[in-house]
N, C-alpha and C. Protein backbone atom coordinates (compact mmCIF):
# COMPACT_ATOMS: atom_id res chain seq x y z
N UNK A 1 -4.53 24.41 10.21
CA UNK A 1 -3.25 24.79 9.62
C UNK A 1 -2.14 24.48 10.63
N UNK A 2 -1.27 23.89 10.12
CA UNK A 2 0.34 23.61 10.98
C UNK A 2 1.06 24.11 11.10
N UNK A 3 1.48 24.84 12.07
CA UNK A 3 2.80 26.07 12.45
C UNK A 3 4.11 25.27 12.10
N UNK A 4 4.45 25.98 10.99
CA UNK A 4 5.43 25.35 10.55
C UNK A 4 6.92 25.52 11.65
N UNK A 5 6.83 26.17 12.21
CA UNK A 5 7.90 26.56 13.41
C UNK A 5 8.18 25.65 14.67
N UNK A 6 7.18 24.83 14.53
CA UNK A 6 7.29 23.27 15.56
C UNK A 6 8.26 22.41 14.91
N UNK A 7 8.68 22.16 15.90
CA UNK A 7 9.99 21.22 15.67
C UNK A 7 9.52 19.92 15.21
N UNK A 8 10.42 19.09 14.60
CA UNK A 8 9.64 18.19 13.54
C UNK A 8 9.48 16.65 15.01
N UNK A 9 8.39 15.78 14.92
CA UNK A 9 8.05 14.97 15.96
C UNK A 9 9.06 13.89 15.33
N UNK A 10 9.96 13.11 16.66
CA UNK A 10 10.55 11.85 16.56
C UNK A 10 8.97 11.02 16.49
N UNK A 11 9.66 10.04 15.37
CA UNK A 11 9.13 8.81 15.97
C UNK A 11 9.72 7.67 16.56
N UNK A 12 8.59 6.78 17.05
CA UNK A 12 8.82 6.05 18.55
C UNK A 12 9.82 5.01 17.84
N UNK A 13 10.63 4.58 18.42
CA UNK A 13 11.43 3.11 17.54
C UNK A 13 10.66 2.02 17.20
N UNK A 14 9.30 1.62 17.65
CA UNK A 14 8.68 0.55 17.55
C UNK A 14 7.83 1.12 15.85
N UNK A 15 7.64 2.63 16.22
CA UNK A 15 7.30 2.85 14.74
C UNK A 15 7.85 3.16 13.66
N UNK A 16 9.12 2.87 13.97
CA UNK A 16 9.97 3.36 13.10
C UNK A 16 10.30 1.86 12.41
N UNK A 17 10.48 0.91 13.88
CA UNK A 17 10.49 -0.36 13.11
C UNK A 17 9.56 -0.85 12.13
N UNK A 18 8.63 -0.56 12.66
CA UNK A 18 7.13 -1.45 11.59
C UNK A 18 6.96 -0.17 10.41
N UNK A 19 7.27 0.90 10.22
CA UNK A 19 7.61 1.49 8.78
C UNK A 19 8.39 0.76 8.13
N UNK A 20 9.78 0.36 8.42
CA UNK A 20 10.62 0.24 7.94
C UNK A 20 10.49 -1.38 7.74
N UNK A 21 9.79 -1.99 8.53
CA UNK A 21 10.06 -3.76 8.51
C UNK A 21 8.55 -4.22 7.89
N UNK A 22 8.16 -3.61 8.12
CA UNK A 22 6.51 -3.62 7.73
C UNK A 22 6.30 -4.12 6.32
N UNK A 23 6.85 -3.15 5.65
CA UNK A 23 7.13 -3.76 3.56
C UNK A 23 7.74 -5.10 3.65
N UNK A 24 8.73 -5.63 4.19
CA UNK A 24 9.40 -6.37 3.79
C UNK A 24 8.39 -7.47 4.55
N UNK A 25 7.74 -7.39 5.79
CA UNK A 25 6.84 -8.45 5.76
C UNK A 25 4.92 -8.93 5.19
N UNK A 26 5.09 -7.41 4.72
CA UNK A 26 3.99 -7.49 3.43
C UNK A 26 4.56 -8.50 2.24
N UNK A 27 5.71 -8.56 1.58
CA UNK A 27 6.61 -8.50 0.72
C UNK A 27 6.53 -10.34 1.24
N UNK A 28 6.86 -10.63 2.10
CA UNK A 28 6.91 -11.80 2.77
C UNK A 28 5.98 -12.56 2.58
N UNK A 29 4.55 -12.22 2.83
CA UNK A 29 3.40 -12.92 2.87
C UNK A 29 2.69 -12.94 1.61
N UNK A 30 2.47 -11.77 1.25
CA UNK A 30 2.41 -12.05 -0.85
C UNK A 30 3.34 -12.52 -1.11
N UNK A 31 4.41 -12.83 -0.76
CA UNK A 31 5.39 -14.00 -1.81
C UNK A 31 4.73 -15.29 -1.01
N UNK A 32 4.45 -15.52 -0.25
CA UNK A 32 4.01 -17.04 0.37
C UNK A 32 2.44 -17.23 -0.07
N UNK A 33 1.61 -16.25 -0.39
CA UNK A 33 -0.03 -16.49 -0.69
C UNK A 33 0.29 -16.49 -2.41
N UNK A 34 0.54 -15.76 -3.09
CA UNK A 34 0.51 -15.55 -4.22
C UNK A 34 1.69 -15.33 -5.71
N UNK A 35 2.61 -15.60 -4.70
CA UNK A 35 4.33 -15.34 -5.57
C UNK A 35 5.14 -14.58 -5.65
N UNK A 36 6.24 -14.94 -6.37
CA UNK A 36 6.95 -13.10 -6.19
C UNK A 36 6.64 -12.24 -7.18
N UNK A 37 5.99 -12.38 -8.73
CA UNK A 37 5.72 -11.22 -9.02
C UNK A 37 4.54 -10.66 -8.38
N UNK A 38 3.25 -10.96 -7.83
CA UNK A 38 2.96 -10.10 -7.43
C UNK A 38 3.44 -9.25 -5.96
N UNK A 39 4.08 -10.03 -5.27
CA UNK A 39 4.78 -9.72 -4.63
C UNK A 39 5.45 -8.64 -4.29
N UNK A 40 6.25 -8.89 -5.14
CA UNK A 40 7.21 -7.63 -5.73
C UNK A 40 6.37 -6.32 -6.28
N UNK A 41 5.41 -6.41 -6.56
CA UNK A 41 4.21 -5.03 -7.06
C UNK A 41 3.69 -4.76 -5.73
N UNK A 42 3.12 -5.70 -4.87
CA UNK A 42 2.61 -4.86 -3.18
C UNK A 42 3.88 -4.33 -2.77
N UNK A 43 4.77 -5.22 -2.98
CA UNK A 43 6.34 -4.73 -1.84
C UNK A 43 6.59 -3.54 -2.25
N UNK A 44 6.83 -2.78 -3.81
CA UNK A 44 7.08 -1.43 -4.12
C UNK A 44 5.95 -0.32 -3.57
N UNK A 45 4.64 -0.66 -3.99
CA UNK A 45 3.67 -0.12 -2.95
C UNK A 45 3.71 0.29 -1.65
N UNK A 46 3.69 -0.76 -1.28
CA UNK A 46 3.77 -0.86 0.88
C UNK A 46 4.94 0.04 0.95
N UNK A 47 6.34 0.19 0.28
CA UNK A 47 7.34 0.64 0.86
C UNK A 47 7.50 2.28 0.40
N UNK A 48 6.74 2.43 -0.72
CA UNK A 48 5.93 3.98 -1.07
C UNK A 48 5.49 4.38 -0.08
N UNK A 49 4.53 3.86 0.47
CA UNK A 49 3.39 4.25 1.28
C UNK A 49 4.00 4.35 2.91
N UNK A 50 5.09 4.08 2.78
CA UNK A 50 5.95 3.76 4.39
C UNK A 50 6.64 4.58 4.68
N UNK A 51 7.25 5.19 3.17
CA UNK A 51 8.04 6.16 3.03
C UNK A 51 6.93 7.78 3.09
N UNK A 52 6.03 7.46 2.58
CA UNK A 52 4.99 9.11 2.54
C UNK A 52 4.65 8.91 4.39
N UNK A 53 4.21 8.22 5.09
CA UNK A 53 3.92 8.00 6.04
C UNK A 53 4.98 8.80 7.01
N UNK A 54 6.32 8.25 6.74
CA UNK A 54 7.44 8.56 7.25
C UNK A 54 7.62 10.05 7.28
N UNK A 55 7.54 10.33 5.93
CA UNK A 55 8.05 11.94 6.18
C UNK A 55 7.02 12.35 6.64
N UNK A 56 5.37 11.99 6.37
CA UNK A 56 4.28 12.71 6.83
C UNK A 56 4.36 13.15 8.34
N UNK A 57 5.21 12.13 9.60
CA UNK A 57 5.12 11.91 10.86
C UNK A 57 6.37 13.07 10.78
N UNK A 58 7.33 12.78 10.67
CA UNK A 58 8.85 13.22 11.03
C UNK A 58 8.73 14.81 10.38
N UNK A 59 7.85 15.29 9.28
CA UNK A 59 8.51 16.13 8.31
C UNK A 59 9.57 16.49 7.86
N UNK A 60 10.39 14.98 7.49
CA UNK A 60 11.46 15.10 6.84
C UNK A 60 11.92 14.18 6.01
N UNK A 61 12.69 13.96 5.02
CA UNK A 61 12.77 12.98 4.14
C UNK A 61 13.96 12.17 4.95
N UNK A 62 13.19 10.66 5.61
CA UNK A 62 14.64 10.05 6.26
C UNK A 62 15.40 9.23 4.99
N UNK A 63 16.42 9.98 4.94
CA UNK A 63 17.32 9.02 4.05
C UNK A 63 17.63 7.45 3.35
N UNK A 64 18.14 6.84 4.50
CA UNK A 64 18.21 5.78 3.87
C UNK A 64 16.84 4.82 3.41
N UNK A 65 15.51 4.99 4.01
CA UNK A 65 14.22 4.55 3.66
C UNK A 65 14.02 4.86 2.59
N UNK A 66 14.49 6.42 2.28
CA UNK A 66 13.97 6.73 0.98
C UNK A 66 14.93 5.98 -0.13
N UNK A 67 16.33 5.94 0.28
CA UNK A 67 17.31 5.43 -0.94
C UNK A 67 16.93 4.11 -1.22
N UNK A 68 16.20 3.37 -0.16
CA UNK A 68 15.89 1.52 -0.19
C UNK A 68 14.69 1.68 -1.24
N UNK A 69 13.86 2.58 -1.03
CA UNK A 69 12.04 2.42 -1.45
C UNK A 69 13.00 3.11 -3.21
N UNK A 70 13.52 3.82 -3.43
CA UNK A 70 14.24 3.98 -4.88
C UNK A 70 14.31 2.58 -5.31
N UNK A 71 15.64 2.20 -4.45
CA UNK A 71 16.09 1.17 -5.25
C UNK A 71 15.02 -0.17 -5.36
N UNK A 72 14.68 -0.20 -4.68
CA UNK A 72 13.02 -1.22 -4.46
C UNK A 72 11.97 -0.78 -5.99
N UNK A 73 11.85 0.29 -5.72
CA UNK A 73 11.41 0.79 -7.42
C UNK A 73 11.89 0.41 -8.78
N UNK A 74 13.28 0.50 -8.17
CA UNK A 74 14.14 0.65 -10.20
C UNK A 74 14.46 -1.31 -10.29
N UNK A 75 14.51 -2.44 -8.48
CA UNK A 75 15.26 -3.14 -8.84
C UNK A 75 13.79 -4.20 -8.91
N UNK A 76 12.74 -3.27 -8.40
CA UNK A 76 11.03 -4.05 -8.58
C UNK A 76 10.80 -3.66 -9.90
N UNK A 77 10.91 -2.85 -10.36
CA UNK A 77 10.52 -2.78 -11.43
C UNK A 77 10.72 -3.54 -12.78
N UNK A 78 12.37 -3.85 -12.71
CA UNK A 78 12.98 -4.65 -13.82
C UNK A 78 12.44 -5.81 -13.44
N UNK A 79 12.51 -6.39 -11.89
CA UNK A 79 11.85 -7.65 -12.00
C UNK A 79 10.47 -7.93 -12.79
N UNK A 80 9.75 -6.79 -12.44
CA UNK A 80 8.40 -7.06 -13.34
C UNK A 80 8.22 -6.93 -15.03
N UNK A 81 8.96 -6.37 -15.16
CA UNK A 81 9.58 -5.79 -16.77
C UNK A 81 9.86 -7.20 -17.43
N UNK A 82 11.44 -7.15 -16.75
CA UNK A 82 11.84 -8.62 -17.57
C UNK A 82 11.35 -9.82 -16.85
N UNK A 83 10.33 -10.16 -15.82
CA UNK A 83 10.19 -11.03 -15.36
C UNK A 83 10.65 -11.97 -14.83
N UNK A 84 12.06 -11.43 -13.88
CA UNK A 84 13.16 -11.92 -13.32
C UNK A 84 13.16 -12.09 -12.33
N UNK A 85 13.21 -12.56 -11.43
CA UNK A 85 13.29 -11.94 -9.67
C UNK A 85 14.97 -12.10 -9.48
N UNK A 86 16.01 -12.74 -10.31
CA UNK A 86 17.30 -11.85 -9.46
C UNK A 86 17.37 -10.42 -9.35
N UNK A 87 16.36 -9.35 -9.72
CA UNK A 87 16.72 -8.15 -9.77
C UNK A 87 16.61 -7.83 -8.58
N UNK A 88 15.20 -8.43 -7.91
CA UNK A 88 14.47 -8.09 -6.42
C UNK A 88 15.86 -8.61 -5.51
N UNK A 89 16.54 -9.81 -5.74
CA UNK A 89 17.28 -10.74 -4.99
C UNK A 89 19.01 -9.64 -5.04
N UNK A 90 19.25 -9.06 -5.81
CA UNK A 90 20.14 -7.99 -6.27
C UNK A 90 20.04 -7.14 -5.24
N UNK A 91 19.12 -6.61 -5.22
CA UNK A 91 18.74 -5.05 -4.52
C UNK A 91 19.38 -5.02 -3.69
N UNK A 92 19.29 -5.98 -2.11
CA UNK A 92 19.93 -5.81 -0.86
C UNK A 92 21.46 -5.36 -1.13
N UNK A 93 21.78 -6.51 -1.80
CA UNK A 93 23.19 -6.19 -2.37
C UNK A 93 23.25 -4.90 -2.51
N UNK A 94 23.13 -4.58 -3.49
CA UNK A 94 23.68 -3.10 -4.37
C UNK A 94 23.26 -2.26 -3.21
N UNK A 95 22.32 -2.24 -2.56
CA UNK A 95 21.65 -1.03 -1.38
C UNK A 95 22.91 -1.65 -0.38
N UNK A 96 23.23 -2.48 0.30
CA UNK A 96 24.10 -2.42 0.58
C UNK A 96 25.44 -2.17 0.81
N UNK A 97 25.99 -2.56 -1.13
CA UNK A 97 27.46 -1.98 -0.82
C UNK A 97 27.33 -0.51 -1.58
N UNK A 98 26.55 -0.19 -1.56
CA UNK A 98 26.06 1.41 -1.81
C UNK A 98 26.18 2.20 -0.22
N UNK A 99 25.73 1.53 0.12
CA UNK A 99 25.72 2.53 2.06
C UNK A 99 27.32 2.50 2.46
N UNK A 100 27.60 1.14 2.42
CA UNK A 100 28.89 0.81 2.80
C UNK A 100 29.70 1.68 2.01
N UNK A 101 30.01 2.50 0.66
CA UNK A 101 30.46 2.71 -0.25
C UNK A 101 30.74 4.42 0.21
N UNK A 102 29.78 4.59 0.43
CA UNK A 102 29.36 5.86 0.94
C UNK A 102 30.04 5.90 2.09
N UNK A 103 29.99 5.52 3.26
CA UNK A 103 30.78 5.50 4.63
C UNK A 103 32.30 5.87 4.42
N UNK A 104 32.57 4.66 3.87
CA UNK A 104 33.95 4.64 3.30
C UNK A 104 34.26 5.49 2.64
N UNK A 105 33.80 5.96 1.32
CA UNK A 105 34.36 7.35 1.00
C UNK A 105 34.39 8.71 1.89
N UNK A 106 33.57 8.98 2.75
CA UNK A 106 33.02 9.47 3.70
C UNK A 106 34.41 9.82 4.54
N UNK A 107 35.10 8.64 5.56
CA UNK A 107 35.96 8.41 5.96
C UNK A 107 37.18 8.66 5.63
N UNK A 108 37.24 8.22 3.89
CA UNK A 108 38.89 8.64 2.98
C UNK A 108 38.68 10.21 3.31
N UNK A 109 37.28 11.00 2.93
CA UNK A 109 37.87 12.14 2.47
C UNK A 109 37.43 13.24 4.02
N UNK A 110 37.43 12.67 5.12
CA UNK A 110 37.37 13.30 6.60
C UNK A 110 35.69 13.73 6.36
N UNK A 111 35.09 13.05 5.90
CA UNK A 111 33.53 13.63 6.33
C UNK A 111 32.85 12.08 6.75
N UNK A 112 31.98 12.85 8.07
CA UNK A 112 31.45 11.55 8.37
C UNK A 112 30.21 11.42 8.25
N UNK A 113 29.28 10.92 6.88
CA UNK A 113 28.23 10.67 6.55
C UNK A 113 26.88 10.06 7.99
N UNK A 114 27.25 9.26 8.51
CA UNK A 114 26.91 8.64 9.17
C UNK A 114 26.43 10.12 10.62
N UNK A 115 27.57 10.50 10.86
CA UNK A 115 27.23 11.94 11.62
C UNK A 115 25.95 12.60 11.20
N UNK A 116 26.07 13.29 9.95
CA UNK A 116 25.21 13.99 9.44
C UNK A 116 23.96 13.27 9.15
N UNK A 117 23.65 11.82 9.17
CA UNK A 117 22.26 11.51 9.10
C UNK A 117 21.82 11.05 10.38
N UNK A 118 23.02 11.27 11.35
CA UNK A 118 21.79 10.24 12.68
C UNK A 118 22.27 11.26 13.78
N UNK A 119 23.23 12.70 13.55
CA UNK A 119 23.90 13.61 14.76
C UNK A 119 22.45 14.35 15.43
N UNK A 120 21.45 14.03 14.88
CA UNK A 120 20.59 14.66 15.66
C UNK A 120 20.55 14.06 16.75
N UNK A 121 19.93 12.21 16.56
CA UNK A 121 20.18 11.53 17.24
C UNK A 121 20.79 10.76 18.66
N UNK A 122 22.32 11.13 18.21
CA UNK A 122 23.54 11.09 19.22
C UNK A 122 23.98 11.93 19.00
N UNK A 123 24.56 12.24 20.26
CA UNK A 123 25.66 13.39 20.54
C UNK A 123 26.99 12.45 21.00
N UNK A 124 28.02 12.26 20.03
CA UNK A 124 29.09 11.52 20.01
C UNK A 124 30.46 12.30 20.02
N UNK A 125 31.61 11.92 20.45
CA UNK A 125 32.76 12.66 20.30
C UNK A 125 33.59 11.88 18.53
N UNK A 126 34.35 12.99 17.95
CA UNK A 126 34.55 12.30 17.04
C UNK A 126 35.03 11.18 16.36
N UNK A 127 35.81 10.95 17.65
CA UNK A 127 36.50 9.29 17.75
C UNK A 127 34.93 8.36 17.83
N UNK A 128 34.01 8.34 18.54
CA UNK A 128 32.97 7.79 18.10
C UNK A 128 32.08 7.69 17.19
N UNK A 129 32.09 8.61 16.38
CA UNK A 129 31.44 8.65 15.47
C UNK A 129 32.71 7.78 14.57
N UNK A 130 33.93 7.90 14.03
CA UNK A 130 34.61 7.28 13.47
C UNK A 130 34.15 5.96 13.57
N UNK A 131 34.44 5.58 15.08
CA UNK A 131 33.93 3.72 15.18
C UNK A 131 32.89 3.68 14.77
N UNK A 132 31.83 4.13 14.99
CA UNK A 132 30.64 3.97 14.73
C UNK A 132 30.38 3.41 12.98
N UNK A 133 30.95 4.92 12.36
CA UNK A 133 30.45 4.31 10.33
C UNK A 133 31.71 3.69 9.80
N UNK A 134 33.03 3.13 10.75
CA UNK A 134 33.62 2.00 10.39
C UNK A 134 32.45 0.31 10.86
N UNK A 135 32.08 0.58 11.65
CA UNK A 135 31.56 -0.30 11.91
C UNK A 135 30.33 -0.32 11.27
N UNK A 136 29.30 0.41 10.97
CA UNK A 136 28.15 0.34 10.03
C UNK A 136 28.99 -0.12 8.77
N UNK A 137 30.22 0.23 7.79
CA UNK A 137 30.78 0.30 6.89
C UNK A 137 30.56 -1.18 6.40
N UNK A 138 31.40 -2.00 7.28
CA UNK A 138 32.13 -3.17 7.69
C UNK A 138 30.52 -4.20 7.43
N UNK A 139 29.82 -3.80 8.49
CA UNK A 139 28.44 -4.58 8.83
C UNK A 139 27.54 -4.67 7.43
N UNK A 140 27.36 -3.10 6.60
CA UNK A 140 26.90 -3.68 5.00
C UNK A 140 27.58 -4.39 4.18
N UNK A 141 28.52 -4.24 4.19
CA UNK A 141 29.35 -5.46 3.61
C UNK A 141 29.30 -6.43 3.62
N UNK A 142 29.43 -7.10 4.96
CA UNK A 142 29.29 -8.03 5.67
C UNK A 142 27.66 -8.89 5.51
N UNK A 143 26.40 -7.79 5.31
CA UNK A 143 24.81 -8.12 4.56
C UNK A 143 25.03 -8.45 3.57
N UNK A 144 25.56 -7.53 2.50
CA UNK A 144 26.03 -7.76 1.06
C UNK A 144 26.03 -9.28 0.66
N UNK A 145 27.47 -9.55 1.81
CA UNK A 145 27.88 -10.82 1.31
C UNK A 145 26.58 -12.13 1.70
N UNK A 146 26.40 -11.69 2.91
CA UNK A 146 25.04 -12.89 3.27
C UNK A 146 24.20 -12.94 1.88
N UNK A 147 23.73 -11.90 1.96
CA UNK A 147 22.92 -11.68 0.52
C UNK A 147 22.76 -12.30 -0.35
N UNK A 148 24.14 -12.49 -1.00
CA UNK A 148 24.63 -13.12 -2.19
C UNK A 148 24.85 -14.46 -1.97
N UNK A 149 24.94 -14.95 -0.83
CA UNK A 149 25.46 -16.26 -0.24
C UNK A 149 23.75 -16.93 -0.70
N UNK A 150 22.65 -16.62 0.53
CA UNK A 150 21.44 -16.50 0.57
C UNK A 150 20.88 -16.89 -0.90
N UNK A 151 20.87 -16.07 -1.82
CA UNK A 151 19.90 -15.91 -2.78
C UNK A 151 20.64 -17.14 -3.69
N UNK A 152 21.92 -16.91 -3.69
CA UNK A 152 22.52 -17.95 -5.15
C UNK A 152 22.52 -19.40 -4.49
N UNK A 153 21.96 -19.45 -2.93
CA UNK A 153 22.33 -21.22 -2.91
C UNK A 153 20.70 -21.55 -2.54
N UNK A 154 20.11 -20.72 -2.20
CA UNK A 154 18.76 -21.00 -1.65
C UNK A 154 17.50 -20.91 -2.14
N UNK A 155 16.69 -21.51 -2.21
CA UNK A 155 15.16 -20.90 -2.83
C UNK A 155 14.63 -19.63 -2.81
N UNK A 156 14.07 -19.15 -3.43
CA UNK A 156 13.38 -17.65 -3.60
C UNK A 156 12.60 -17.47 -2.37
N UNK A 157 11.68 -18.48 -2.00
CA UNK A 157 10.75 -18.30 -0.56
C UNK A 157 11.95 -18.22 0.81
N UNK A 158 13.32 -19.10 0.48
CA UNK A 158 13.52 -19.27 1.51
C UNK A 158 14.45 -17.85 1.95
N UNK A 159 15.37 -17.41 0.39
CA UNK A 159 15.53 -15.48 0.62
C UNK A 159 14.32 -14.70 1.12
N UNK A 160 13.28 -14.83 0.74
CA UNK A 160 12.11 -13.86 1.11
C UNK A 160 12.02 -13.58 2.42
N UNK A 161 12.22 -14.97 3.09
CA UNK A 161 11.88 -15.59 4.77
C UNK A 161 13.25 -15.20 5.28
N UNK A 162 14.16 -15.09 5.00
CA UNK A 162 15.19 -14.85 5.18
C UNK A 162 15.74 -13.60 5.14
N UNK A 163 15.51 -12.49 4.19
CA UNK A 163 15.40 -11.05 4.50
C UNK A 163 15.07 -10.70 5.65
N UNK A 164 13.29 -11.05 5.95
CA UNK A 164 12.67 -10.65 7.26
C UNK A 164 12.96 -11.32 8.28
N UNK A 165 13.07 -12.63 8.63
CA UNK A 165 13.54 -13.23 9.90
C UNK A 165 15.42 -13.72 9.82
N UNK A 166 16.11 -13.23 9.26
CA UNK A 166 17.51 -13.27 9.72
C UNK A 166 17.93 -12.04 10.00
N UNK A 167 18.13 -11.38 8.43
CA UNK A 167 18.34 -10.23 7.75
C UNK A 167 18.11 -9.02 9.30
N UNK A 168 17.02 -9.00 9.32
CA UNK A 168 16.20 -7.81 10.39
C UNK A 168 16.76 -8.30 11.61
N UNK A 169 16.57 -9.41 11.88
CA UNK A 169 17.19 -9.56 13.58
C UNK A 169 18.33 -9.34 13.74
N UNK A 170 19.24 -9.69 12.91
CA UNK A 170 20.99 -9.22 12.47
C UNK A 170 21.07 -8.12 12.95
N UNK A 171 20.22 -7.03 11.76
CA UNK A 171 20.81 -5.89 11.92
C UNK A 171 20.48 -5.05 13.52
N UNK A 172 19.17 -5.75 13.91
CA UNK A 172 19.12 -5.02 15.32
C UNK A 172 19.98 -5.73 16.36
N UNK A 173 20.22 -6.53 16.48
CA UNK A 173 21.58 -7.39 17.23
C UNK A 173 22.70 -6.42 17.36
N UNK A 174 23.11 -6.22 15.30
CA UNK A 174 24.61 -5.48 15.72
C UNK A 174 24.29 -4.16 16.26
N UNK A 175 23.16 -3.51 15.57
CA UNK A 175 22.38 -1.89 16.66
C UNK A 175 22.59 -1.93 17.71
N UNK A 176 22.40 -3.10 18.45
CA UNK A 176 22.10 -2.98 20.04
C UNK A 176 23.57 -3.32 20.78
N UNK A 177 24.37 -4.02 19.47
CA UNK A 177 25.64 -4.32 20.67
C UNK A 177 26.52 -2.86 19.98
N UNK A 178 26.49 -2.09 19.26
CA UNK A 178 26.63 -0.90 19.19
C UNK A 178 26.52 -0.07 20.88
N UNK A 179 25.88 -0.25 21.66
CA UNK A 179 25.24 0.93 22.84
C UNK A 179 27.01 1.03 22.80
N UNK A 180 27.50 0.13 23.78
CA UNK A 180 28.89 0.31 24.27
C UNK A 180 29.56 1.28 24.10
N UNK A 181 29.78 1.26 22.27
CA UNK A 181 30.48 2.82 21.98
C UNK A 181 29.66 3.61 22.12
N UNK A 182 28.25 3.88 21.73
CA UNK A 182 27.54 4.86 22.50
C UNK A 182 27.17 5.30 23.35
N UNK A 183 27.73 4.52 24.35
CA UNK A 183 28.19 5.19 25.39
C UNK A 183 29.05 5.43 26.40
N UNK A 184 30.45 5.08 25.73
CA UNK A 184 31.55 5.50 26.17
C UNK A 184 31.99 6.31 24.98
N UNK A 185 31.36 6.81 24.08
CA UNK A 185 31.71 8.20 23.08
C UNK A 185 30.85 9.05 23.72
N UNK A 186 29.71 9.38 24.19
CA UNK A 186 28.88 10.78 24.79
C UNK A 186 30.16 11.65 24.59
N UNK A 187 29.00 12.85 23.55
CA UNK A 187 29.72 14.09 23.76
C UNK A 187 29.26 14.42 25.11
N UNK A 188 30.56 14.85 25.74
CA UNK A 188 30.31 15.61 27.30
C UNK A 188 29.98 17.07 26.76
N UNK A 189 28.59 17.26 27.80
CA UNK A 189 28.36 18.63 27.74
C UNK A 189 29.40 19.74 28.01
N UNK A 190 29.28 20.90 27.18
CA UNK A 190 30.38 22.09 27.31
C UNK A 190 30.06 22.76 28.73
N UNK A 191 31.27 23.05 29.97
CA UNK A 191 30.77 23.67 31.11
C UNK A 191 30.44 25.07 30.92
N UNK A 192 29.85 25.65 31.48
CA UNK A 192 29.22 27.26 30.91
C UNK A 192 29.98 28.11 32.52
């Protein structure tokens, strides 16, 4: 039995990566062995199973994994329904200017979304956190548009390949040139 009074375990970033990157290169390799509809049926799977995994480790529902593995559901699903794959090719998009959408309203109305899902995380002053989900804001947008660029001029294999080897290195690029403000925002500890 598990004492529920233990604080819930981080996981490591390398496992956080291969939860999170893991589907999309399942998703990758059934589209290159066998196509995208079946494809698209392991990819909703794998990213189920990434997501139960996830909260199983963390005991907690991490957000945006869970809002992707949704929309991976409703935008896998129509693909298999109507037998489409712009729905699969859609998704990034809409999950995209959905996050971005969110920030931004976030921002108009003085709440900072972005705080509340990663303040465990960092301890930021509030001018940093501001830069921070202007700049996440800006950056889905900015996917969005690749996205759409990507899918409407390019082959289906070559979006697939392109999710996982652009898409993913992108976003840890702009993560990592992020430190800067994170760390010239540190909340300074209160003196006692």
């Amino acid at each position: 039995m598990t004492d529920q009074t233990q604080p819930r375990a981080e996981k490591s970033p390398f496992l956080r990566l291969g939860l999170e990157a893991g589907p999309l290169l399942i998703f990758f390799v059934a589209n290159q062995l066998a196509g995208v509809m079946p494809a698209t049926a392991i990819f909703m799977v794998a990213i189920v199973a990434a997501v139960i995994l996830s909260v199983r480790l963390e005991r907690r529902w991490p957000i945006m994994p869970v809002v992707s593995c949704v929309f991976v559901l409703i935008f896998g699903g129509l693909t298999l329904w109507m037998d489409d794959d712009t729905f699969i090719k859609l998704k990034p998009t809409v999950v995209n200017l959905l996050f971005a959408a969110i920030l931004f309203a976030g921002l108009a109305t003085g709440r900072n979304f972005l705080k509340l899902m990663m303040g465990t995380v960092f301890e930021l002053t509030e001018a940093g956190w501001r830069i921070l989900t202007w700049r996440w804001a800006v950056f889905f947008v900015v996917l969005a548009v690749i996205n759409e660029i990507v899918w409407r001029n390019f082959s289906f294999n070559f979006w697939a390949g392109f999710k996982l080897f652009g898409i993913l290195p992108l976003t840890l690029v702009f993560a990592m040139a992020q430190m800067p403000v994170l760390m010239r925002h540190q909340e300074k500890p209160a003196a006692e």
